[in-house]
Protein backbone atom coordinates (compact mmCIF):
# COMPACT_ATOMS: atom_id res chain seq x y z
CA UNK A 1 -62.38 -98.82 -78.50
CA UNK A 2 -66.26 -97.83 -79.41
CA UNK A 3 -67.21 -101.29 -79.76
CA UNK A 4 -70.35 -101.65 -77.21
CA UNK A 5 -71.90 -99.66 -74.56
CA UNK A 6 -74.62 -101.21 -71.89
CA UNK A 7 -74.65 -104.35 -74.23
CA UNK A 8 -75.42 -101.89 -77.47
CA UNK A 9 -73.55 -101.28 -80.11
CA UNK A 10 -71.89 -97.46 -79.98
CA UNK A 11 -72.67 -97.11 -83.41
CA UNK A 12 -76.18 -97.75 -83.76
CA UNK A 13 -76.07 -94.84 -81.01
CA UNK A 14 -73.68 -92.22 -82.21
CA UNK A 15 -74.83 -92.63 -85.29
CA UNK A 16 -77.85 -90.51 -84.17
CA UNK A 17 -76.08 -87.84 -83.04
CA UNK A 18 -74.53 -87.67 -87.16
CA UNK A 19 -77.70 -88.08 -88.97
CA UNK A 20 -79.19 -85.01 -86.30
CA UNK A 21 -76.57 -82.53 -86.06
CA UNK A 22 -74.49 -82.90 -89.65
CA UNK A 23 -77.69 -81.61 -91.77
CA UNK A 24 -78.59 -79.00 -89.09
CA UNK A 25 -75.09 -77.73 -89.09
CA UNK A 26 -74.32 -77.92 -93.02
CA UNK A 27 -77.40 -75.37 -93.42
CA UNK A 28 -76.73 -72.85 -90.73
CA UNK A 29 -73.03 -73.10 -92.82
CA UNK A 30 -74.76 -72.84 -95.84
CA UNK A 31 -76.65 -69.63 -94.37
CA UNK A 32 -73.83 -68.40 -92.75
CA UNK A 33 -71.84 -68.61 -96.29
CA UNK A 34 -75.03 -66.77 -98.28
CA UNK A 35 -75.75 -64.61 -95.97
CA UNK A 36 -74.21 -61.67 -94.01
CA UNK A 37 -76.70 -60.67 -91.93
CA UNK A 38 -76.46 -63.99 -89.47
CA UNK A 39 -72.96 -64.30 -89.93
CA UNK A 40 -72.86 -61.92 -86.13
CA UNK A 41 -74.95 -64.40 -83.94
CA UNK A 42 -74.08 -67.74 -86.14
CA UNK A 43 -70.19 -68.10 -86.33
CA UNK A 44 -69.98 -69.79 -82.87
CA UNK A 45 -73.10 -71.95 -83.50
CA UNK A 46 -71.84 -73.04 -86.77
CA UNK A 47 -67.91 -73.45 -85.48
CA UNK A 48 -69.37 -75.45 -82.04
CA UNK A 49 -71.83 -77.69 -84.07
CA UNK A 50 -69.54 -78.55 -87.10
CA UNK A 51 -67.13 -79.80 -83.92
CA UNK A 52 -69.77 -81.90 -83.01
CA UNK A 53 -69.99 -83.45 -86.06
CA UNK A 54 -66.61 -84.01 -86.06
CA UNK A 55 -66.18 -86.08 -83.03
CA UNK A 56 -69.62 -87.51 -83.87
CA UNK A 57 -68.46 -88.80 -87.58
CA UNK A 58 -65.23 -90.04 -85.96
CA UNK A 59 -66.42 -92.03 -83.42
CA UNK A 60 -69.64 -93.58 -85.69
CA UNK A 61 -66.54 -94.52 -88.26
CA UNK A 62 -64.34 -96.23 -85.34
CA UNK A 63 -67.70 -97.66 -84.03
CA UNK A 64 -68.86 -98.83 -87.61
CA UNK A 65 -65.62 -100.80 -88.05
CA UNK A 66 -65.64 -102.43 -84.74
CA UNK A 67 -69.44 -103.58 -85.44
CA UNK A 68 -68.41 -104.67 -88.73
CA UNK A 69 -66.00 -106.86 -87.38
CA UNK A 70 -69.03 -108.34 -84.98
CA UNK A 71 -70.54 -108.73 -88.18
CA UNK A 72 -67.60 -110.80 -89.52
CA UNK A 73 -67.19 -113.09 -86.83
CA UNK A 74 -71.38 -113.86 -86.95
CA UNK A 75 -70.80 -114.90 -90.73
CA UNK A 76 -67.84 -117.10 -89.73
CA UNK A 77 -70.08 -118.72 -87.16
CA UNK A 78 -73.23 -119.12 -90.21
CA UNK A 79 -75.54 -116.77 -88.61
CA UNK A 80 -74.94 -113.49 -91.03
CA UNK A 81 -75.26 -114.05 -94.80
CA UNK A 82 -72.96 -112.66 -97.26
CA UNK A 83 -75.16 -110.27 -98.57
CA UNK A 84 -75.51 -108.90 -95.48
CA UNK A 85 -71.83 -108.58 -94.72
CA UNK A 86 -71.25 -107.21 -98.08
CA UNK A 87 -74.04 -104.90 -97.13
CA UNK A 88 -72.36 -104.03 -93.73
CA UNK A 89 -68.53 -103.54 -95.60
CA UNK A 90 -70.22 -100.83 -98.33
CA UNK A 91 -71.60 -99.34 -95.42
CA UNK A 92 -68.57 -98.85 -93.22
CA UNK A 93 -66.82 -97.53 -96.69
CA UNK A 94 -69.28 -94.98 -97.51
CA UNK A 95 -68.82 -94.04 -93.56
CA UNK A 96 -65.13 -93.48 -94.09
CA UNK A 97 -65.92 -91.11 -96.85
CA UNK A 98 -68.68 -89.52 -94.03
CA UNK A 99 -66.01 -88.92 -91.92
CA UNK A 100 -63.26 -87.36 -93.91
CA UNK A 101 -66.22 -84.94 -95.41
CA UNK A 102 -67.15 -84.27 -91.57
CA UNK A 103 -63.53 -83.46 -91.30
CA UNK A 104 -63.04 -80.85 -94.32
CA UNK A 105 -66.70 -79.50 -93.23
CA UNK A 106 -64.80 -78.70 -89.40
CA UNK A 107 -62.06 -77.13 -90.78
CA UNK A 108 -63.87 -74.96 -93.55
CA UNK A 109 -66.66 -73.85 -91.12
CA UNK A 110 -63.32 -72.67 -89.02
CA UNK A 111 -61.36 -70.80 -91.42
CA UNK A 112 -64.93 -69.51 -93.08
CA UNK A 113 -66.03 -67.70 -89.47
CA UNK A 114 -62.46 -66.74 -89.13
CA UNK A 115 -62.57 -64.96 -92.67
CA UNK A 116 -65.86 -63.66 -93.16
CA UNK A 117 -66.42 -62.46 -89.70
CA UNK A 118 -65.64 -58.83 -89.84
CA UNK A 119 -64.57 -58.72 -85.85
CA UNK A 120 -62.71 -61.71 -86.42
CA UNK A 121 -60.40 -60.73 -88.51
CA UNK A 122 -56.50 -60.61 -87.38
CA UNK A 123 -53.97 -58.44 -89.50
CA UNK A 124 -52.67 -61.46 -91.77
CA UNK A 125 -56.03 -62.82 -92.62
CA UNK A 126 -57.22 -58.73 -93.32
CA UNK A 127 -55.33 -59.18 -96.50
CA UNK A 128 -57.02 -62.36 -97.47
CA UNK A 129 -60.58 -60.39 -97.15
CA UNK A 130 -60.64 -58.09 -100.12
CA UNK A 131 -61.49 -59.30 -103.90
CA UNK A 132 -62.54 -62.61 -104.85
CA UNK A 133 -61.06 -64.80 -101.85
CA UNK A 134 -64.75 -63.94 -99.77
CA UNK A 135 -66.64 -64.92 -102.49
CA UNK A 136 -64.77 -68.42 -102.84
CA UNK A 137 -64.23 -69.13 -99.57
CA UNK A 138 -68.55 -68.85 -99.68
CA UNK A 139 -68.65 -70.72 -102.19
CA UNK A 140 -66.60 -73.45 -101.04
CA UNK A 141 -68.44 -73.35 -97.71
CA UNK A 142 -71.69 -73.91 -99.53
CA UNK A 143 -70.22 -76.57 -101.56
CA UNK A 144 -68.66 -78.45 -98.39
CA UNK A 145 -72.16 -77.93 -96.54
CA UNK A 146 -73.86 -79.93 -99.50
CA UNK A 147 -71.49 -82.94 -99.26
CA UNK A 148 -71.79 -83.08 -95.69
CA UNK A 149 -75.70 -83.37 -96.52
CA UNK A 150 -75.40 -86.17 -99.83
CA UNK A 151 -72.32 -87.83 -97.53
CA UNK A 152 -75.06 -88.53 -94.48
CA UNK A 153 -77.78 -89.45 -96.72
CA UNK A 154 -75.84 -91.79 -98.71
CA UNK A 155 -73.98 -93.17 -95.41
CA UNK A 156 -77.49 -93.80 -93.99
CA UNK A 157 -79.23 -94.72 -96.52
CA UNK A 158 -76.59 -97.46 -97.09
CA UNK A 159 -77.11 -98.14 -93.00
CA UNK A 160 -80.73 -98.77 -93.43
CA UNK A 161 -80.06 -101.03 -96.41
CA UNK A 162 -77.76 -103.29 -94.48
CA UNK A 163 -79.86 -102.97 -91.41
CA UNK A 164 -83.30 -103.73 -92.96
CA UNK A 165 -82.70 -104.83 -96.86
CA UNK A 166 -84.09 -108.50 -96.64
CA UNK A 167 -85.83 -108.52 -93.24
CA UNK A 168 -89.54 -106.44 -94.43
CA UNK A 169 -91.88 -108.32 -95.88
């Protein structure tokens, strides 16, 4: 479906959008988490922009796999090596990975804004706010926003390296 867009790959484009908004977002999360101050004017920045990453992740990952299989069909023909294609299939894995960490980072910046957001709070998940739950539902916030951040660094990093391993002097 995202395979090419004005003669472009999608991915090479979307993939922007990732590597932009997915750090951004995991440290207003990771503020949002440690402190309580911003949590007032943050929660709908942080729910809005860990949405974007989302969609973004999921779309690079769909758009990864249909350039892969570009790449596949130019090795068949002689004009990709393997290295490169083996390059190209570590890189669409470590995407995958990208994507379902996108995925838990949407859904715990969610539930986080709904349970540490004082006004936000319904009469079910009241119960859930006293003792230690806060503190680990932090925590894991934190811990998510960090993965998203290691997840897009190693996901581009192993980008780059298919991209450009072999072709700088």
């Amino acid at each position: 479906m995202f395979d090419l867009v004005a003669g472009l790959p999608w991915h090479v484009l979307v993939v922007h959008a990732v590597v932009v908004v997915a750090p951004i977002a995991a440290l207003g999360a990771i503020v949002y988490a440690a402190s309580e101050r911003t949590r007032a004017w943050l929660s709908w920045p942080l729910v809005v922009s860990a949405a974007i990453v989302l969609i973004a992740a999921i779309v690079a990952n769909d758009s990864g796999e249909a350039l892969q299989q570009r790449v596949e069909a130019s090795a068949q023909a002689g004009r990709t090596t393997a290295e490169e294609l083996a390059l190209v299939t570590e890189h669409v894995e470590i995407g995958s990975v990208t994507a379902v960490v996108a995925a838990a980072f949407a859904i715990g910046a969610l539930l986080c804004v709904l349970w540490l957001l004082p006004a936000r709070r319904t009469a079910v998940l009241a119960g859930f706010a006293r003792g230690l739950f806060p503190l680990i539902v932090r925590i894991a916030m934190i811990l998510v926003g960090l993965a998203v951040i290691v997840s897009v660094v190693w996901a581009g990093h192993s980008g780059a390296a298919a991209v450009w391993m072999g072709r700088l002097g």
